[in-house]
N, C-alpha and C. Protein backbone atom coordinates (compact mmCIF):
# COMPACT_ATOMS: atom_id res chain seq x y z
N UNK A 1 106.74 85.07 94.98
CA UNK A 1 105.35 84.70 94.99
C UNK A 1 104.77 84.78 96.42
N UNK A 2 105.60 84.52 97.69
CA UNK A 2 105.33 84.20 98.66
C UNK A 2 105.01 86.09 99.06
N UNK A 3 105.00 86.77 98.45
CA UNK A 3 104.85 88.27 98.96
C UNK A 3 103.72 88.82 98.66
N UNK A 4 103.66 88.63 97.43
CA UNK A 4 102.18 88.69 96.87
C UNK A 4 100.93 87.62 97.60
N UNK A 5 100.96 86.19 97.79
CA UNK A 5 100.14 86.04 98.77
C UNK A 5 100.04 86.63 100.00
N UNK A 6 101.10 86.97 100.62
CA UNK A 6 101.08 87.36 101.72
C UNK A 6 100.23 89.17 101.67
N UNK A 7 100.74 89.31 100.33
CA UNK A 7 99.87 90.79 100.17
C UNK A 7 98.54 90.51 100.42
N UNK A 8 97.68 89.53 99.07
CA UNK A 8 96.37 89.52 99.45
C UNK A 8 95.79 88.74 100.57
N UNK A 9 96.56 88.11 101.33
CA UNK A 9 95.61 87.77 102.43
C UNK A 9 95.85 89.00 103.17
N UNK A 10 96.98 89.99 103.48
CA UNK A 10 96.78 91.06 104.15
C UNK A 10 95.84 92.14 103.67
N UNK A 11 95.53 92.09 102.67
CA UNK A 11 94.24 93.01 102.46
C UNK A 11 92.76 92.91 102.56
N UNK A 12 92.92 91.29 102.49
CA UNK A 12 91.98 90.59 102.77
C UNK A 12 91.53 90.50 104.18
N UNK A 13 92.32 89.91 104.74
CA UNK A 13 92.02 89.74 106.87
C UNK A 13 93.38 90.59 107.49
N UNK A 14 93.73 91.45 106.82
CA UNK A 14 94.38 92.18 107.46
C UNK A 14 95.18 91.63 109.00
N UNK A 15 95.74 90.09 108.59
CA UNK A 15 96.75 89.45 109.25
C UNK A 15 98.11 89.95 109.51
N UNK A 16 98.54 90.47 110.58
CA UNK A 16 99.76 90.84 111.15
C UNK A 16 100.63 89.93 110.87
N UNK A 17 100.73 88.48 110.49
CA UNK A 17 101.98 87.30 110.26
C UNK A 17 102.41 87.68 109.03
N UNK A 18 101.13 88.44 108.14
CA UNK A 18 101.74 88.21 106.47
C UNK A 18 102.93 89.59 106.37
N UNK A 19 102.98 90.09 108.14
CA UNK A 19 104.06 91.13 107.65
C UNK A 19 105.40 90.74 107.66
N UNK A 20 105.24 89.37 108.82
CA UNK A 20 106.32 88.88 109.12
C UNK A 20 106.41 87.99 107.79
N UNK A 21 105.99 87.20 106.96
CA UNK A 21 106.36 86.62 105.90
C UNK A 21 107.19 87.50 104.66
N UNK A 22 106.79 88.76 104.84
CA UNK A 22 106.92 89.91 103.76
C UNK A 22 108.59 90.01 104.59
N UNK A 23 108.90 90.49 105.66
CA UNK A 23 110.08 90.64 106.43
C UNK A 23 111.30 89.70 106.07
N UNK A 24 110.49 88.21 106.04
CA UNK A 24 111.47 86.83 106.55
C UNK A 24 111.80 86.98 104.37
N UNK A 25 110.83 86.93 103.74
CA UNK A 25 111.03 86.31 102.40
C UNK A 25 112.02 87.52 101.51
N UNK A 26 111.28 88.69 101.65
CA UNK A 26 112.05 89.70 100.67
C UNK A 26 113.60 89.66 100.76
N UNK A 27 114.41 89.29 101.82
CA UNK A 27 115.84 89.21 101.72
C UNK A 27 116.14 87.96 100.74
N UNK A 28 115.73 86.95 100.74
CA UNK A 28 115.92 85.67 100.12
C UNK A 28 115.53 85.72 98.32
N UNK A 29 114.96 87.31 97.92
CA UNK A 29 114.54 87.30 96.62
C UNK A 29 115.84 88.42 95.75
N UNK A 30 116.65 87.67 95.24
CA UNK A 30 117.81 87.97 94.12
C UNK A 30 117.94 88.43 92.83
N UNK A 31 116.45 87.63 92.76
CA UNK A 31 116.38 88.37 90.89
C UNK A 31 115.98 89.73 90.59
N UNK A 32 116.76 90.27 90.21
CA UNK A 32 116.41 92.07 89.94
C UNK A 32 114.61 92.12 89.56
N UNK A 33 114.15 91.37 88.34
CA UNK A 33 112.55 91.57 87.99
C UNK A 33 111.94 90.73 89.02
N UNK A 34 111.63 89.84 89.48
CA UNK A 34 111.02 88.93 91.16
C UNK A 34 111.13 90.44 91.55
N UNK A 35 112.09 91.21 92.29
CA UNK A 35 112.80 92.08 93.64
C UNK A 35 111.51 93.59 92.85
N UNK A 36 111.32 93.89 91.47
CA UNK A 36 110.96 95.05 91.05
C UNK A 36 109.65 94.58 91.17
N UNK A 37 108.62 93.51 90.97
CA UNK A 37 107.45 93.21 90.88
C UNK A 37 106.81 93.43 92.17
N UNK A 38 107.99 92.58 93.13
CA UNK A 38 107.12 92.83 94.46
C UNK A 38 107.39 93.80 95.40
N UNK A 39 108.25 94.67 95.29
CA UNK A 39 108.33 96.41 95.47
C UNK A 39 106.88 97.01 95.98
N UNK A 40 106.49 96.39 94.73
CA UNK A 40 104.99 97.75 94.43
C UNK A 40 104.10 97.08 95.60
N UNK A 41 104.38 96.25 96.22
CA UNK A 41 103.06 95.53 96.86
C UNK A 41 103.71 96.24 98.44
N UNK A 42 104.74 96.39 99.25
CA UNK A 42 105.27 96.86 99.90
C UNK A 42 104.53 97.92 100.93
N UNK A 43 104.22 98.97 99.84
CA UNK A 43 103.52 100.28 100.48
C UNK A 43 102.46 100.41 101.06
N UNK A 44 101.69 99.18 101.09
CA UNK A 44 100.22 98.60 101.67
C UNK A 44 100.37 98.32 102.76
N UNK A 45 101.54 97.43 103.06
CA UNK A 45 101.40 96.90 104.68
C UNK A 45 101.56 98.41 105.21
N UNK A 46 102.05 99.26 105.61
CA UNK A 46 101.84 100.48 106.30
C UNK A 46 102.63 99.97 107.71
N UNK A 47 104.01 99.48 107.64
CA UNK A 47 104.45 99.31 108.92
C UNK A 47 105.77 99.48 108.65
N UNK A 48 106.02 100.13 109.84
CA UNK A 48 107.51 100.70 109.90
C UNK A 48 108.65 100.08 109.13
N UNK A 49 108.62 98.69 109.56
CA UNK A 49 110.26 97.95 109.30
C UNK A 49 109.46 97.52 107.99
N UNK A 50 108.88 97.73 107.34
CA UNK A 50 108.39 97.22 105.53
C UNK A 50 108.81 98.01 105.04
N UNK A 51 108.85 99.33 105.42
CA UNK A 51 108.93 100.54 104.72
C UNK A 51 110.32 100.73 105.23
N UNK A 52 111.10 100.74 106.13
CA UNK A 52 112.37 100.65 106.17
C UNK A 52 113.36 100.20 105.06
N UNK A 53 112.63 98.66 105.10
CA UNK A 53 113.44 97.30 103.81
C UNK A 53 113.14 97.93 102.71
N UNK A 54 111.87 98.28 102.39
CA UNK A 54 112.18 99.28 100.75
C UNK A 54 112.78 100.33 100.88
N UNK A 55 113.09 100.84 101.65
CA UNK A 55 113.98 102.18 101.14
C UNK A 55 115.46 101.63 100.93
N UNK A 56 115.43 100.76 101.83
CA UNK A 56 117.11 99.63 101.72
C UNK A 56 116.87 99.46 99.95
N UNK A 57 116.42 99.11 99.63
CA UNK A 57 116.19 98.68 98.40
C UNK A 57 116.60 100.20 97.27
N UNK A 58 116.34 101.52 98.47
CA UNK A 58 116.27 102.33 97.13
C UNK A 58 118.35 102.64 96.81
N UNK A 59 118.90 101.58 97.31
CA UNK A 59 120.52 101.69 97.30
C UNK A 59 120.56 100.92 96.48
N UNK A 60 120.14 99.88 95.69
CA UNK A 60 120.20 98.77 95.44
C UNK A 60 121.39 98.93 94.24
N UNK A 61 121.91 97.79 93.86
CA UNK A 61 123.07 98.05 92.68
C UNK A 61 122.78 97.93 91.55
N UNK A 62 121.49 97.58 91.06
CA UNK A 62 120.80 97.50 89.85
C UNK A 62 119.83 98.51 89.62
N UNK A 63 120.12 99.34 88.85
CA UNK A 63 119.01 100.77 88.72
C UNK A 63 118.09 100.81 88.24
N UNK A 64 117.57 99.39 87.93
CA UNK A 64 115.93 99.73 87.90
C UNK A 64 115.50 98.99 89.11
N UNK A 65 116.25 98.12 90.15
CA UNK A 65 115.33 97.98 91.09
C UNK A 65 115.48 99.20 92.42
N UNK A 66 116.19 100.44 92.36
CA UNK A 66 116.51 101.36 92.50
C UNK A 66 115.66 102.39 92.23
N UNK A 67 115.41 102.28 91.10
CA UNK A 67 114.75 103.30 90.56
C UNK A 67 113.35 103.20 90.90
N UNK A 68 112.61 101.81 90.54
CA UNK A 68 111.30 101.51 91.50
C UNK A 68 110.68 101.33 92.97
N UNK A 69 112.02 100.95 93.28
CA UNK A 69 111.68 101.35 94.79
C UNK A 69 111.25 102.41 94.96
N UNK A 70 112.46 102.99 95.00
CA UNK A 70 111.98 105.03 95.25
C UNK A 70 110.60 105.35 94.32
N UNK A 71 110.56 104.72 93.17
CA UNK A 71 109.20 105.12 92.57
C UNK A 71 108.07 104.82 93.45
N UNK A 72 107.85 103.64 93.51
CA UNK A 72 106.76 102.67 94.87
C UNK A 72 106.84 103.65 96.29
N UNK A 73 107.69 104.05 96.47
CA UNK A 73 107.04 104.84 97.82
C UNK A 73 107.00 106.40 97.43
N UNK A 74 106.92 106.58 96.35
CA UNK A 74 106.50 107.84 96.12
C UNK A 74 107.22 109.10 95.82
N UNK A 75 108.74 108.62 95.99
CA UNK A 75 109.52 110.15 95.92
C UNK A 75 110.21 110.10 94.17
N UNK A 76 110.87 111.24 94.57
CA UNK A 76 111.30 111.78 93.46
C UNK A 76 112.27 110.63 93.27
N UNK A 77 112.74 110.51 91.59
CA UNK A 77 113.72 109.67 91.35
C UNK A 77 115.06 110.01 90.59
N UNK A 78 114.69 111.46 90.48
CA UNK A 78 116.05 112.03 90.21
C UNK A 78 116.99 111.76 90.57
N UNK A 79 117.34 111.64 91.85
CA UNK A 79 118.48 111.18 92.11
C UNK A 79 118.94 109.97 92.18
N UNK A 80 118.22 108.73 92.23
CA UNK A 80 118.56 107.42 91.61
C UNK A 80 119.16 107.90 90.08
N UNK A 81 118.44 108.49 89.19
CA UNK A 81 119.08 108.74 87.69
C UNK A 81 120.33 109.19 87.95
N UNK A 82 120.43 109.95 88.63
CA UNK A 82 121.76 110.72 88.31
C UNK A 82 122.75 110.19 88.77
N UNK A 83 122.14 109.10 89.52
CA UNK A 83 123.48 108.25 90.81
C UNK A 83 124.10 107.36 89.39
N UNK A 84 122.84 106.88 88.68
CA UNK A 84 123.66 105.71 87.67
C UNK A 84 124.31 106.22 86.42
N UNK A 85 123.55 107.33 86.46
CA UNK A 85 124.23 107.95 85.43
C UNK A 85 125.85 108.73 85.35
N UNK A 86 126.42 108.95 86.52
CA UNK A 86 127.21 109.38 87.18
C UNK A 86 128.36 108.18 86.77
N UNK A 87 127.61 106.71 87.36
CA UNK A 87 128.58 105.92 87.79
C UNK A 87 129.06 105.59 86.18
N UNK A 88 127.96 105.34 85.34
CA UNK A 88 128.20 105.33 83.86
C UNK A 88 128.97 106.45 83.17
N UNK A 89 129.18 107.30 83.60
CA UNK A 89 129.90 108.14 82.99
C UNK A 89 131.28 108.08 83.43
N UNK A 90 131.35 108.06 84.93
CA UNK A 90 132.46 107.45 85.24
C UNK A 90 133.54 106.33 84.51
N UNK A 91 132.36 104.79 84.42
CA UNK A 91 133.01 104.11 84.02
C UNK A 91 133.53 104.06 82.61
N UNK A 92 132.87 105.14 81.98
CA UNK A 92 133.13 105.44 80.25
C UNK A 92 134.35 105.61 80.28
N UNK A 93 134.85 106.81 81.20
CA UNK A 93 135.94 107.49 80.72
C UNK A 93 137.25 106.71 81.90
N UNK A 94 136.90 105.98 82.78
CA UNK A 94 137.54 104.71 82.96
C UNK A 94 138.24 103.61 82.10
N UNK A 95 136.98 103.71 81.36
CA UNK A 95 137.71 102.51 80.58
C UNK A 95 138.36 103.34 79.29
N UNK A 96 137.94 103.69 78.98
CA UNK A 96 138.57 105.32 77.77
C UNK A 96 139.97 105.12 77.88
N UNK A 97 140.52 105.79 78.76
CA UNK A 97 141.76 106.15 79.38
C UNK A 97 142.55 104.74 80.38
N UNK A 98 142.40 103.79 80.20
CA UNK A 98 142.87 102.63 81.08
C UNK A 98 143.61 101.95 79.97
């Protein structure tokens, strides 16, 4: 929640602290849907280390908050698919044969 305010007062008075709130809070947010909601708000601040932390995000171990990251800043997401899909296929024939 604390990202999203910090979004609209930054669009609002275009306050430099709400980047540092966006910085300090997004590590402290765990829940895969919380972590995918406030993704999308990200690409607004327009500052280096924001846009850094979401791309951190586009590693993430849960593939849809993976998959939206990379969606939210705009690139292709092919290769998030194919990363999970990979690992799923993997683990099929892992457990298959174990």
């Amino acid at each position: 929640m604390k990202v999203i305010i910090a979004h609209s007062i930054f669009q609002i008075v275009q306050d430099e602290k709400m980047k540092d709130i966006v910085l300090e809070t997004m590590p402290k947010i765990t829940g895969e849907f919380e972590l995918i909601d406030v993704l999308y708000y990200l690409p607004d601040f327009k500052d280096q280390r924001i846009t850094d932390l979401h791309h951190s995000y586009r590693n993430h171990e849960k593939y849809l908050v993976a998959y939206n990251a990379t969606r939210y800043l705009g690139l292709p997401t092919d290769q998030v698919v194919q990363k999970f899909r990979d690992k799923k296929e993997k683990g099929f024939w892992r457990k298959l044969f174990s």
